[in-house]
PDB file of N, CA and C in Angstrom:
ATOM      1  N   UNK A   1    -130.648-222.466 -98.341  1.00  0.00           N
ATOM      2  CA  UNK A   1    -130.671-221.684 -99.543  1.00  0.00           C
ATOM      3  C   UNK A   1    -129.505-220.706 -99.494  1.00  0.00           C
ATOM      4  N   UNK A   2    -128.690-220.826-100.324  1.00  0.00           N
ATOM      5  CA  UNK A   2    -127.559-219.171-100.713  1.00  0.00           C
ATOM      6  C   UNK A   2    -128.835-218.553-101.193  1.00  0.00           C
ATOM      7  N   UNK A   3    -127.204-217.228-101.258  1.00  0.00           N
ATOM      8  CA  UNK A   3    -127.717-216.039-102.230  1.00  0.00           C
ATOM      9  C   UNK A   3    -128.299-216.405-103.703  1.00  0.00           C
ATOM     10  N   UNK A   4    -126.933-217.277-104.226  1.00  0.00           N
ATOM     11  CA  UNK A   4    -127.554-217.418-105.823  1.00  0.00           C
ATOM     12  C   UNK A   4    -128.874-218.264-105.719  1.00  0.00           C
ATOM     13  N   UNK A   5    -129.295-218.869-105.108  1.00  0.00           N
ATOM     14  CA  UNK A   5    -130.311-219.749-105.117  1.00  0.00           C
ATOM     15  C   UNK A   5    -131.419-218.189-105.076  1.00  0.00           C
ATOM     16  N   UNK A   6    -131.736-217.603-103.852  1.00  0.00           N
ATOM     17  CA  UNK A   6    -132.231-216.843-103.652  1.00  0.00           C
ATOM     18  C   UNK A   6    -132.353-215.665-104.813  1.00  0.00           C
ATOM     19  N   UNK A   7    -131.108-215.210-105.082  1.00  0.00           N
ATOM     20  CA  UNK A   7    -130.893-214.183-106.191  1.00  0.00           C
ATOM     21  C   UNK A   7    -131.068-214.735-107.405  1.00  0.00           C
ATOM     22  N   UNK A   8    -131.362-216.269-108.159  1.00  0.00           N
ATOM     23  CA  UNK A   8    -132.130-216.548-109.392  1.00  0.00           C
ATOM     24  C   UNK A   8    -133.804-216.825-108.868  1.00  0.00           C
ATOM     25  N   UNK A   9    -133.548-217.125-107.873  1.00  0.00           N
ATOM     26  CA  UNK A   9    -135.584-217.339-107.553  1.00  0.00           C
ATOM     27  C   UNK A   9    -135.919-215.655-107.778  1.00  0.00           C
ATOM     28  N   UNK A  10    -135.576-214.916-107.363  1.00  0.00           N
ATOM     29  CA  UNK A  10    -135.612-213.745-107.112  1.00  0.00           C
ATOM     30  C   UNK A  10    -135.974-213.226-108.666  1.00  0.00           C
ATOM     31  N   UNK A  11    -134.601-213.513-109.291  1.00  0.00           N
ATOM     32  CA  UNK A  11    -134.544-212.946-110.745  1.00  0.00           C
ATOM     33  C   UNK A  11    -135.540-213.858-111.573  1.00  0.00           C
ATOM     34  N   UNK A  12    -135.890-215.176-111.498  1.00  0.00           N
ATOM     35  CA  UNK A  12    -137.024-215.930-112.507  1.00  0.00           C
ATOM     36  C   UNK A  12    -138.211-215.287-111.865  1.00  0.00           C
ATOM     37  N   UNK A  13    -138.899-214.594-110.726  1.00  0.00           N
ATOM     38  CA  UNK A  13    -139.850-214.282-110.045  1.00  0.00           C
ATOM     39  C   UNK A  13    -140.244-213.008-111.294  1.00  0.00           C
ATOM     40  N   UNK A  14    -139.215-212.097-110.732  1.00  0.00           N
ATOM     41  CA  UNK A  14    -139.515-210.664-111.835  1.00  0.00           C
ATOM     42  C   UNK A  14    -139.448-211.234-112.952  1.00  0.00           C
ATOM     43  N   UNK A  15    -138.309-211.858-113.814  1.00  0.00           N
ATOM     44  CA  UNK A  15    -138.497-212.309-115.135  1.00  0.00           C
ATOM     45  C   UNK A  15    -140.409-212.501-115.384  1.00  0.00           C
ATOM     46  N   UNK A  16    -140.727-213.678-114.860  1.00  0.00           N
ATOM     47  CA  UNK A  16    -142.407-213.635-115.173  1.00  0.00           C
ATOM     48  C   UNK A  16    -142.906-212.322-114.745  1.00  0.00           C
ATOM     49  N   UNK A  17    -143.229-211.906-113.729  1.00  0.00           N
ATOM     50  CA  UNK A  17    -143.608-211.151-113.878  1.00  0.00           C
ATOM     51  C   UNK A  17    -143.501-209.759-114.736  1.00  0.00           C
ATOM     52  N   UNK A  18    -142.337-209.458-115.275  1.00  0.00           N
ATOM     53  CA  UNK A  18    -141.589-208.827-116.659  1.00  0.00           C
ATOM     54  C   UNK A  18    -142.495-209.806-117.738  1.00  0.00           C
ATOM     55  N   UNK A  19    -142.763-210.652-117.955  1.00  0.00           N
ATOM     56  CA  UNK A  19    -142.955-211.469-119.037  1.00  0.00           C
ATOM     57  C   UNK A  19    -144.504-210.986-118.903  1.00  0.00           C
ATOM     58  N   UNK A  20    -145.600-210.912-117.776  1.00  0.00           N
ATOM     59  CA  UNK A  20    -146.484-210.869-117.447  1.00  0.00           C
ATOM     60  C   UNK A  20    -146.992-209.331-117.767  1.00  0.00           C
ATOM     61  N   UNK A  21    -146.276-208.522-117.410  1.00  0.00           N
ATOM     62  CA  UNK A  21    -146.595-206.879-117.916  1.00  0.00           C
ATOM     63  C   UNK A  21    -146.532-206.901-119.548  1.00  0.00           C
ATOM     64  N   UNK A  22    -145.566-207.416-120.170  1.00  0.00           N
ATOM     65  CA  UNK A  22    -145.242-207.362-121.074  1.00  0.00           C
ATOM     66  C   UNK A  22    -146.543-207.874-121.951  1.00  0.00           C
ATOM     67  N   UNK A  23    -146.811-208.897-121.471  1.00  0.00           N
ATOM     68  CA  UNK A  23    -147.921-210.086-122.545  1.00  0.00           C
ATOM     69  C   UNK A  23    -148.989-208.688-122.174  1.00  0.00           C
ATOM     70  N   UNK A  24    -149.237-208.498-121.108  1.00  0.00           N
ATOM     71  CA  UNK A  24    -150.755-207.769-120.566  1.00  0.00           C
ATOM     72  C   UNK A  24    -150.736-206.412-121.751  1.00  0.00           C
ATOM     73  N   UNK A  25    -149.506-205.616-121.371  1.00  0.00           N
ATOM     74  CA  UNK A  25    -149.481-204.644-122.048  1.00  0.00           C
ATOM     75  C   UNK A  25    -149.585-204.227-123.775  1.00  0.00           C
ATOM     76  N   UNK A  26    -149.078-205.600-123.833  1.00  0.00           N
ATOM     77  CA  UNK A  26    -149.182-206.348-125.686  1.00  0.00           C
ATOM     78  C   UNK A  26    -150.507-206.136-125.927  1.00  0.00           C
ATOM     79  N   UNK A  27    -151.382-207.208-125.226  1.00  0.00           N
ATOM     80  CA  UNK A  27    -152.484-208.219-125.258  1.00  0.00           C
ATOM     81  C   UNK A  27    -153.447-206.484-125.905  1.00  0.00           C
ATOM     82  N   UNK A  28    -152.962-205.398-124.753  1.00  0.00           N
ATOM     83  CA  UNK A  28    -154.222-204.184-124.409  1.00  0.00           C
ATOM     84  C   UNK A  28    -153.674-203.575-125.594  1.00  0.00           C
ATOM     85  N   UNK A  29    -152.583-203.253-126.003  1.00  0.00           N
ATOM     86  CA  UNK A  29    -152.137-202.793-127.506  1.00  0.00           C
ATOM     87  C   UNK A  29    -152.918-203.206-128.224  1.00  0.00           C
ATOM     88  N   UNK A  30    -152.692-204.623-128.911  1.00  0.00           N
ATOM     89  CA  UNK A  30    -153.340-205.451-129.707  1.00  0.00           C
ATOM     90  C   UNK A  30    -154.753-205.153-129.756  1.00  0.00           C
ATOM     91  N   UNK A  31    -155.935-204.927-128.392  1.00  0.00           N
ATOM     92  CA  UNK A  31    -157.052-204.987-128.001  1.00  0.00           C
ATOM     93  C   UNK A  31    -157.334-203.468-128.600  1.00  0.00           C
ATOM     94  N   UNK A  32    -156.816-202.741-127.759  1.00  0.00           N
ATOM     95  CA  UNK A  32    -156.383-201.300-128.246  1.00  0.00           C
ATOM     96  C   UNK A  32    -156.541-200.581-130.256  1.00  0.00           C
ATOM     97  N   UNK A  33    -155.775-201.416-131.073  1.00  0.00           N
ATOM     98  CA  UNK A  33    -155.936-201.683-132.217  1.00  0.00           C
ATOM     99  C   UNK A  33    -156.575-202.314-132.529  1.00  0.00           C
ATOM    100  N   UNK A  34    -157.135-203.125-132.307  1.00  0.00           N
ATOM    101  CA  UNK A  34    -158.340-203.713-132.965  1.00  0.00           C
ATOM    102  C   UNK A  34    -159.652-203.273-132.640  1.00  0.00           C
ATOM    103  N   UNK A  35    -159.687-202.768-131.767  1.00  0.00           N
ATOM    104  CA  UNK A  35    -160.769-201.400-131.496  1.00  0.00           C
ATOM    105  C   UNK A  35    -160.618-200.086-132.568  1.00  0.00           C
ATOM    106  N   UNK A  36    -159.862-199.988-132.564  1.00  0.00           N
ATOM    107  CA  UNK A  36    -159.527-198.682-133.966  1.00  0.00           C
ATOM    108  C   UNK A  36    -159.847-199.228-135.173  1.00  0.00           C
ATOM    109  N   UNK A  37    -159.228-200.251-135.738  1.00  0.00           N
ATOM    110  CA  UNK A  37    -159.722-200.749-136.812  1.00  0.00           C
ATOM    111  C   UNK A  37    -160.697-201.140-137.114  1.00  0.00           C
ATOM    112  N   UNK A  38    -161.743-201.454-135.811  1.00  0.00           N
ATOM    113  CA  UNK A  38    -163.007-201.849-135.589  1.00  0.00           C
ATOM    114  C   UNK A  38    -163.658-199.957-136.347  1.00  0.00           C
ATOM    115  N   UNK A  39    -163.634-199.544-135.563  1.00  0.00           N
ATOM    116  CA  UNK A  39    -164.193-197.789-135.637  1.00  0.00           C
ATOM    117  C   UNK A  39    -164.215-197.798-137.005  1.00  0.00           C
ATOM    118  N   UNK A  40    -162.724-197.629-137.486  1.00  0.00           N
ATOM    119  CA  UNK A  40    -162.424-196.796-138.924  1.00  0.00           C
ATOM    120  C   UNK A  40    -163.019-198.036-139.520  1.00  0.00           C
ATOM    121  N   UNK A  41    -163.731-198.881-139.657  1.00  0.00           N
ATOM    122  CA  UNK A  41    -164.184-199.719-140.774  1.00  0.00           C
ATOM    123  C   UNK A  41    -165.979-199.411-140.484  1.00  0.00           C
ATOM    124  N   UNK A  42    -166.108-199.082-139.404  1.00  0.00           N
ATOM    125  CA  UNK A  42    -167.453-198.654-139.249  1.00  0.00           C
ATOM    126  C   UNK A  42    -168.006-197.298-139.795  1.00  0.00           C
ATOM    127  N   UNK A  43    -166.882-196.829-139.537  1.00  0.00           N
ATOM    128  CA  UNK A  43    -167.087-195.314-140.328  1.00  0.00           C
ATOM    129  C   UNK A  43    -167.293-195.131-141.532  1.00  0.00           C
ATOM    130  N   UNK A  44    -165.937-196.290-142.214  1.00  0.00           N
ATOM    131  CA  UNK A  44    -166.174-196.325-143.386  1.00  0.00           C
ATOM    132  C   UNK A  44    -167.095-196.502-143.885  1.00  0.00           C
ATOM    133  N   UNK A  45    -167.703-197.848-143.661  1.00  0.00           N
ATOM    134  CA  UNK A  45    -169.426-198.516-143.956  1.00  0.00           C
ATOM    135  C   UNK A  45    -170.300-197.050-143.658  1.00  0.00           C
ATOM    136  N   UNK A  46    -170.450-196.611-142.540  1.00  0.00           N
ATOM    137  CA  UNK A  46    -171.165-195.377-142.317  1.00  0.00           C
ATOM    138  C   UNK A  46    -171.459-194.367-143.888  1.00  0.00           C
ATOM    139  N   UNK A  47    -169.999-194.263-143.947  1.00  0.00           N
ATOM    140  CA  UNK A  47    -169.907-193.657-145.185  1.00  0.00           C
ATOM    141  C   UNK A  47    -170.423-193.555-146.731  1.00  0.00           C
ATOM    142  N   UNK A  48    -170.409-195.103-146.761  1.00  0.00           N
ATOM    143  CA  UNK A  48    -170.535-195.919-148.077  1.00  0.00           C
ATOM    144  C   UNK A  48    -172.424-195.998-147.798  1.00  0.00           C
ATOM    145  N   UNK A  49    -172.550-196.763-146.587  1.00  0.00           N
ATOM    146  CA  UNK A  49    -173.930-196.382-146.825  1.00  0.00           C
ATOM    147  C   UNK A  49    -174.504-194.808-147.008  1.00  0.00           C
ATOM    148  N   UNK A  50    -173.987-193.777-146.354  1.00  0.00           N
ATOM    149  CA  UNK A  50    -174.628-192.231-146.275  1.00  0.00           C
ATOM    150  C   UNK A  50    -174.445-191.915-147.971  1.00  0.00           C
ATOM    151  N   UNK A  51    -173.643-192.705-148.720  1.00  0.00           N
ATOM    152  CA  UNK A  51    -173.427-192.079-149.985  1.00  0.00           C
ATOM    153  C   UNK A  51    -174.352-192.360-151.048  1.00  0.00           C
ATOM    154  N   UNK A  52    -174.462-193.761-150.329  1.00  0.00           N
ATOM    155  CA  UNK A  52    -175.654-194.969-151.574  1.00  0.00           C
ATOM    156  C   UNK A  52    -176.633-193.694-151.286  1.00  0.00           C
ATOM    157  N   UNK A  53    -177.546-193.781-150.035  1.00  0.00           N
ATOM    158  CA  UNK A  53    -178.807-192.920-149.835  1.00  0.00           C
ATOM    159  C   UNK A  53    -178.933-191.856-150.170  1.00  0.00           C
ATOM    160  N   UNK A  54    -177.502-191.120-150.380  1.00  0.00           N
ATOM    161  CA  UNK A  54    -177.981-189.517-151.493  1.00  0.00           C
ATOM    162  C   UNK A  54    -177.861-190.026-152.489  1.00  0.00           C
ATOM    163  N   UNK A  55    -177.650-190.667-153.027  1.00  0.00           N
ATOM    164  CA  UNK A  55    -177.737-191.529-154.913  1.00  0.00           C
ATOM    165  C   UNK A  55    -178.608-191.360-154.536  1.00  0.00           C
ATOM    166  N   UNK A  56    -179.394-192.679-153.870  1.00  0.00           N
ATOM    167  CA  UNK A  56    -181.056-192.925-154.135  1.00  0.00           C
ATOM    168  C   UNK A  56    -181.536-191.781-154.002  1.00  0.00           C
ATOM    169  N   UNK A  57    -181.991-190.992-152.985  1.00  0.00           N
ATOM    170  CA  UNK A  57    -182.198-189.576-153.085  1.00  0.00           C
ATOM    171  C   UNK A  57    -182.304-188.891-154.029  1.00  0.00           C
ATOM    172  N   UNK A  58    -181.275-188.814-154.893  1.00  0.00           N
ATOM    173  CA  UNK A  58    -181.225-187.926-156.088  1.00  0.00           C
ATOM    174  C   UNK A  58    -181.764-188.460-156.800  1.00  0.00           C
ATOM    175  N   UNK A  59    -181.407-190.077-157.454  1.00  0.00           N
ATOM    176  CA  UNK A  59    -182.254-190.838-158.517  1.00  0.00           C
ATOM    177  C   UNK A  59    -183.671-190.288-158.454  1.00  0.00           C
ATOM    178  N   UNK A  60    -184.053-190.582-156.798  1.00  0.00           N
ATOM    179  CA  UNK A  60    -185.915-190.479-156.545  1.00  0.00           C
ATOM    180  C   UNK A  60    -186.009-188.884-156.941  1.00  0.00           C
ATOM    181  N   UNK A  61    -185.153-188.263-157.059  1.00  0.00           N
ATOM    182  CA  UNK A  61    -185.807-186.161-157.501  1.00  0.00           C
ATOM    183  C   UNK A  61    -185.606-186.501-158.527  1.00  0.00           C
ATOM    184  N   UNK A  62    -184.613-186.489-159.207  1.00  0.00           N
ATOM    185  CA  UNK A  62    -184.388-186.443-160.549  1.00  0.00           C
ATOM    186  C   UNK A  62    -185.713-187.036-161.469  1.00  0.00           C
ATOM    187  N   UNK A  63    -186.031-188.065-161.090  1.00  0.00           N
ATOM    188  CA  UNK A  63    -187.096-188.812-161.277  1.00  0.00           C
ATOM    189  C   UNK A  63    -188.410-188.468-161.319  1.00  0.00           C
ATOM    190  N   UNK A  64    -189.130-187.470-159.751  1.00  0.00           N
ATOM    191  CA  UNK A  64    -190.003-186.972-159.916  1.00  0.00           C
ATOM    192  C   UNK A  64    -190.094-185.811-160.625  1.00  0.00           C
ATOM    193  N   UNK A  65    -188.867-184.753-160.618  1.00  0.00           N
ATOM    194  CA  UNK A  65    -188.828-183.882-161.529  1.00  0.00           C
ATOM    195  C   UNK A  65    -189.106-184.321-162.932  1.00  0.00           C
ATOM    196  N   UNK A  66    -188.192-185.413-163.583  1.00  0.00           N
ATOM    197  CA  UNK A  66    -188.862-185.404-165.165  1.00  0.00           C
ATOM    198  C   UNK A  66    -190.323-186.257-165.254  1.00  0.00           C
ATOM    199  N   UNK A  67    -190.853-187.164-164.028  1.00  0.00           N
ATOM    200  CA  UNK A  67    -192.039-187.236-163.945  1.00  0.00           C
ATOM    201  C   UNK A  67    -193.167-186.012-164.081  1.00  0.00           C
ATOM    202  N   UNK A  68    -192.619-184.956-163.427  1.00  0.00           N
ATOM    203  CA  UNK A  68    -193.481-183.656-163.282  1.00  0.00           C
ATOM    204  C   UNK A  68    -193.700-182.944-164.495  1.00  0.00           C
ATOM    205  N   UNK A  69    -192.133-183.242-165.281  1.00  0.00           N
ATOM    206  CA  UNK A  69    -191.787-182.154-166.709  1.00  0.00           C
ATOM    207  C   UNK A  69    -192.816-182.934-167.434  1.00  0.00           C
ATOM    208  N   UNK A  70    -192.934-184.175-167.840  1.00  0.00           N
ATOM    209  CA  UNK A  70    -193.733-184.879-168.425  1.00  0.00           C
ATOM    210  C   UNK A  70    -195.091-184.727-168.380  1.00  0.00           C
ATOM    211  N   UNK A  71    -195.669-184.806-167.187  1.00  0.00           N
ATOM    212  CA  UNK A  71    -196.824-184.278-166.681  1.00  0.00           C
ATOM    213  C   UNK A  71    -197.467-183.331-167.216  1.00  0.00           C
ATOM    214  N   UNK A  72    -196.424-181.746-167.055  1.00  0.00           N
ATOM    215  CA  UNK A  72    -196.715-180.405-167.529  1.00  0.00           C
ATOM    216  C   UNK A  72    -197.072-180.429-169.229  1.00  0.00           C
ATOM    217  N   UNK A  73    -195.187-181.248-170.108  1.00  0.00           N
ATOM    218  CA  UNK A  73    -195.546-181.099-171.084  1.00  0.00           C
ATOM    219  C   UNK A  73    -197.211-181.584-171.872  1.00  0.00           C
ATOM    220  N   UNK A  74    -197.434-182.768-171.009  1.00  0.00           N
ATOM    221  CA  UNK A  74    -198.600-183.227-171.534  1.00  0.00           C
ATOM    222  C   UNK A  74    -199.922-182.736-171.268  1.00  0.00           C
ATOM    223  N   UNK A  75    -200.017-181.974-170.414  1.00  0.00           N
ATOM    224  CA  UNK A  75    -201.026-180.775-170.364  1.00  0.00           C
ATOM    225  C   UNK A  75    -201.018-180.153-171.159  1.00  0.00           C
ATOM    226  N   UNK A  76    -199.824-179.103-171.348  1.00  0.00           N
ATOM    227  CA  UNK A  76    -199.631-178.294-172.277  1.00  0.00           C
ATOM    228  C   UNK A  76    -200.217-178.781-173.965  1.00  0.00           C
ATOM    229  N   UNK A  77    -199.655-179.794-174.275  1.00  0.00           N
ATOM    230  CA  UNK A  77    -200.011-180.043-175.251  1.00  0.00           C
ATOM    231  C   UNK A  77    -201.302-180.443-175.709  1.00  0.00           C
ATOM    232  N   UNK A  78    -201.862-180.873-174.666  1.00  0.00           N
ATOM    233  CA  UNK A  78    -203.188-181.592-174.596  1.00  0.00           C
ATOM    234  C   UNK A  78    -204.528-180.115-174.040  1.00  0.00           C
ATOM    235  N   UNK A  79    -204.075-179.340-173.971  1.00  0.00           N
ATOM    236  CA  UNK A  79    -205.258-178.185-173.906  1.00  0.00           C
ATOM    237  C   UNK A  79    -204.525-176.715-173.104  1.00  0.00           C
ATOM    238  N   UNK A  80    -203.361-176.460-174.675  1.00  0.00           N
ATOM    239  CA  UNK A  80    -202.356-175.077-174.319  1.00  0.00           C
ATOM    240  C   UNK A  80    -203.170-173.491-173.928  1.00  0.00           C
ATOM    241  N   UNK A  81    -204.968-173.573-174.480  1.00  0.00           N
ATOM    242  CA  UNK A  81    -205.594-171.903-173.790  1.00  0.00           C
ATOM    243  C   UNK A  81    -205.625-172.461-172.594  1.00  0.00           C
ATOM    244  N   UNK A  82    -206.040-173.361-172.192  1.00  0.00           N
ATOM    245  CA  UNK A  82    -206.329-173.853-170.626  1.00  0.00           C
ATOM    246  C   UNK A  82    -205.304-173.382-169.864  1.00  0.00           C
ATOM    247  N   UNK A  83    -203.746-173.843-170.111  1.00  0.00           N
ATOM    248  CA  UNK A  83    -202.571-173.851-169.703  1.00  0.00           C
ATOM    249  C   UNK A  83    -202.187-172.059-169.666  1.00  0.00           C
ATOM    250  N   UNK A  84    -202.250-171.989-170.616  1.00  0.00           N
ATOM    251  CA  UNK A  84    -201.731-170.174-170.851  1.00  0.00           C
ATOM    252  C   UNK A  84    -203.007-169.109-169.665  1.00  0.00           C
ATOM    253  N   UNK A  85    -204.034-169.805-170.056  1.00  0.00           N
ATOM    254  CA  UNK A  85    -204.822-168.818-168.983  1.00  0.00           C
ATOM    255  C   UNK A  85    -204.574-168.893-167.606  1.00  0.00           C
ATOM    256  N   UNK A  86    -204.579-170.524-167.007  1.00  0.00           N
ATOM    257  CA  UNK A  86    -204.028-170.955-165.485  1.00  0.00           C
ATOM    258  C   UNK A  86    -202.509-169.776-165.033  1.00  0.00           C
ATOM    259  N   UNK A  87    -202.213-169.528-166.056  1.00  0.00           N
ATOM    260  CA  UNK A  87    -200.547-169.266-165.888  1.00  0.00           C
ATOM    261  C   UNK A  87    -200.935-167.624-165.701  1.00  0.00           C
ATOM    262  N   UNK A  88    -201.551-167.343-166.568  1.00  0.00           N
ATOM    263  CA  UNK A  88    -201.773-165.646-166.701  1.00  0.00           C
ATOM    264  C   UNK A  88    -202.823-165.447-165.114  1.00  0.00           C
ATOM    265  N   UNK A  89    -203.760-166.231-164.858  1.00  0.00           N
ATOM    266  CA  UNK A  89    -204.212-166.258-163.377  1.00  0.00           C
ATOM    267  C   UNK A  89    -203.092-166.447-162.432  1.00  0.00           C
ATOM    268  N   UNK A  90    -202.234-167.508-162.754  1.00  0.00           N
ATOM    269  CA  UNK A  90    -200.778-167.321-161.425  1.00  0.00           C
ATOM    270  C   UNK A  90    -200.446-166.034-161.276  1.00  0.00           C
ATOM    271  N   UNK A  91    -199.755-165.671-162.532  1.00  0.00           N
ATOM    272  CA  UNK A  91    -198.690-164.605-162.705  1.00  0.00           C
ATOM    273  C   UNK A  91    -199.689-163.499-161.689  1.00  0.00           C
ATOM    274  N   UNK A  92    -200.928-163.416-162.280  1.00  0.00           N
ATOM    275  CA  UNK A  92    -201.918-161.566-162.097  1.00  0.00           C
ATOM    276  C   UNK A  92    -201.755-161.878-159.838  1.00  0.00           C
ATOM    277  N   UNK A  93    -202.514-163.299-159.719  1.00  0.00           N
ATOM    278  CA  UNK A  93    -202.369-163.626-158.073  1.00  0.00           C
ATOM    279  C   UNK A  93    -200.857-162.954-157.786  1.00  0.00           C
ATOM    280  N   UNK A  94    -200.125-163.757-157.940  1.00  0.00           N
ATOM    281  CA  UNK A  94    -198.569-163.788-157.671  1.00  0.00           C
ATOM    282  C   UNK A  94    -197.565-162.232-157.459  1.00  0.00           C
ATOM    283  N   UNK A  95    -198.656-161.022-158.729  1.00  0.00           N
ATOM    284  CA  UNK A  95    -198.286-159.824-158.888  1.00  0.00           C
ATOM    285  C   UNK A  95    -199.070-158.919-157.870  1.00  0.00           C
ATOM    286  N   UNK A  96    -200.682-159.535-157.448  1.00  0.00           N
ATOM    287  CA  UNK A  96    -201.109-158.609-156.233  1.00  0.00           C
ATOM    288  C   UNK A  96    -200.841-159.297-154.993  1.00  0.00           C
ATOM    289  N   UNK A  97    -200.065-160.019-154.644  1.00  0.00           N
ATOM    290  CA  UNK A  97    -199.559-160.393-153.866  1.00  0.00           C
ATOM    291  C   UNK A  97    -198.430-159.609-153.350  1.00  0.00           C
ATOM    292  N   UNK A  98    -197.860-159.541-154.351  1.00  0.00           N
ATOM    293  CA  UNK A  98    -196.297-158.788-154.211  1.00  0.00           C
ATOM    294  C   UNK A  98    -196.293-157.201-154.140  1.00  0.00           C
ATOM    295  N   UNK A  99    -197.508-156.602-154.571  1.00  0.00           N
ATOM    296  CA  UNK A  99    -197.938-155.161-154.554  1.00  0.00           C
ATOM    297  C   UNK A  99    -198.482-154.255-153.016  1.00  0.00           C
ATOM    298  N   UNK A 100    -197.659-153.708-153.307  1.00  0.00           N
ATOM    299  CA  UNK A 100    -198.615-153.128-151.621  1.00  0.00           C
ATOM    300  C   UNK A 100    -199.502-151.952-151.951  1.00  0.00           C
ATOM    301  N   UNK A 101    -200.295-151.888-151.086  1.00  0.00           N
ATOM    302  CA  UNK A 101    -201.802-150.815-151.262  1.00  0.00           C
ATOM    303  C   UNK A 101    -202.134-150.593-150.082  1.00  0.00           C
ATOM    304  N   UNK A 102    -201.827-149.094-150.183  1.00  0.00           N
ATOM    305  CA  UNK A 102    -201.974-148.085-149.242  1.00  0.00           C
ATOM    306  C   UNK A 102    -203.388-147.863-148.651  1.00  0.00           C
TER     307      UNK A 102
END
């Protein structure tokens, strides 16, 4: 064997192995990013779902609230001394509640 024999075995040796860091270091980039893009699309979804569920959320209040308004109005209308007296009993509770006595 010469040198040049020796000094291209030598140099095709590192070449792969240069070729070998290179692919590895790619490969973990690549791996690397597609782990991120993995995340930020999970997040996203995270997102999109956390947003649907305060819709629904709100739909379901909004909902029982004018269920409730409905409710009231139709009391009201359907037996208003009943209603006015219940209310004047809240208010009188509600006012010795809030009163202090010595």
């Amino acid at each position: 064997m010469n040198q040049n024999t020796i000094g291209g075995s030598a140099k095709a040796v590192g070449d792969k192995v240069q070729q070998g860091v290179v692919r590895m270091t790619g490969d973990m980039k690549n791996q690397a990013e597609d782990a991120i893009n993995k995340a930020a699309g999970a997040a996203q979804e995270f997102v999109g779902q956390a947003k649907e569920g305060a819709q629904d959320v709100a739909k379901a209040v909004q909902q029982s609230a004018a269920d409730v308004e409905e409710y009231i109005r139709h009391a009201i209308e359907k037996s208003p001394y009943t209603t006015a007296f219940v209310a004047l009993c809240a208010g009188f509770m509600i006012g010795r509640m809030g009163s202090n006595h010595d």
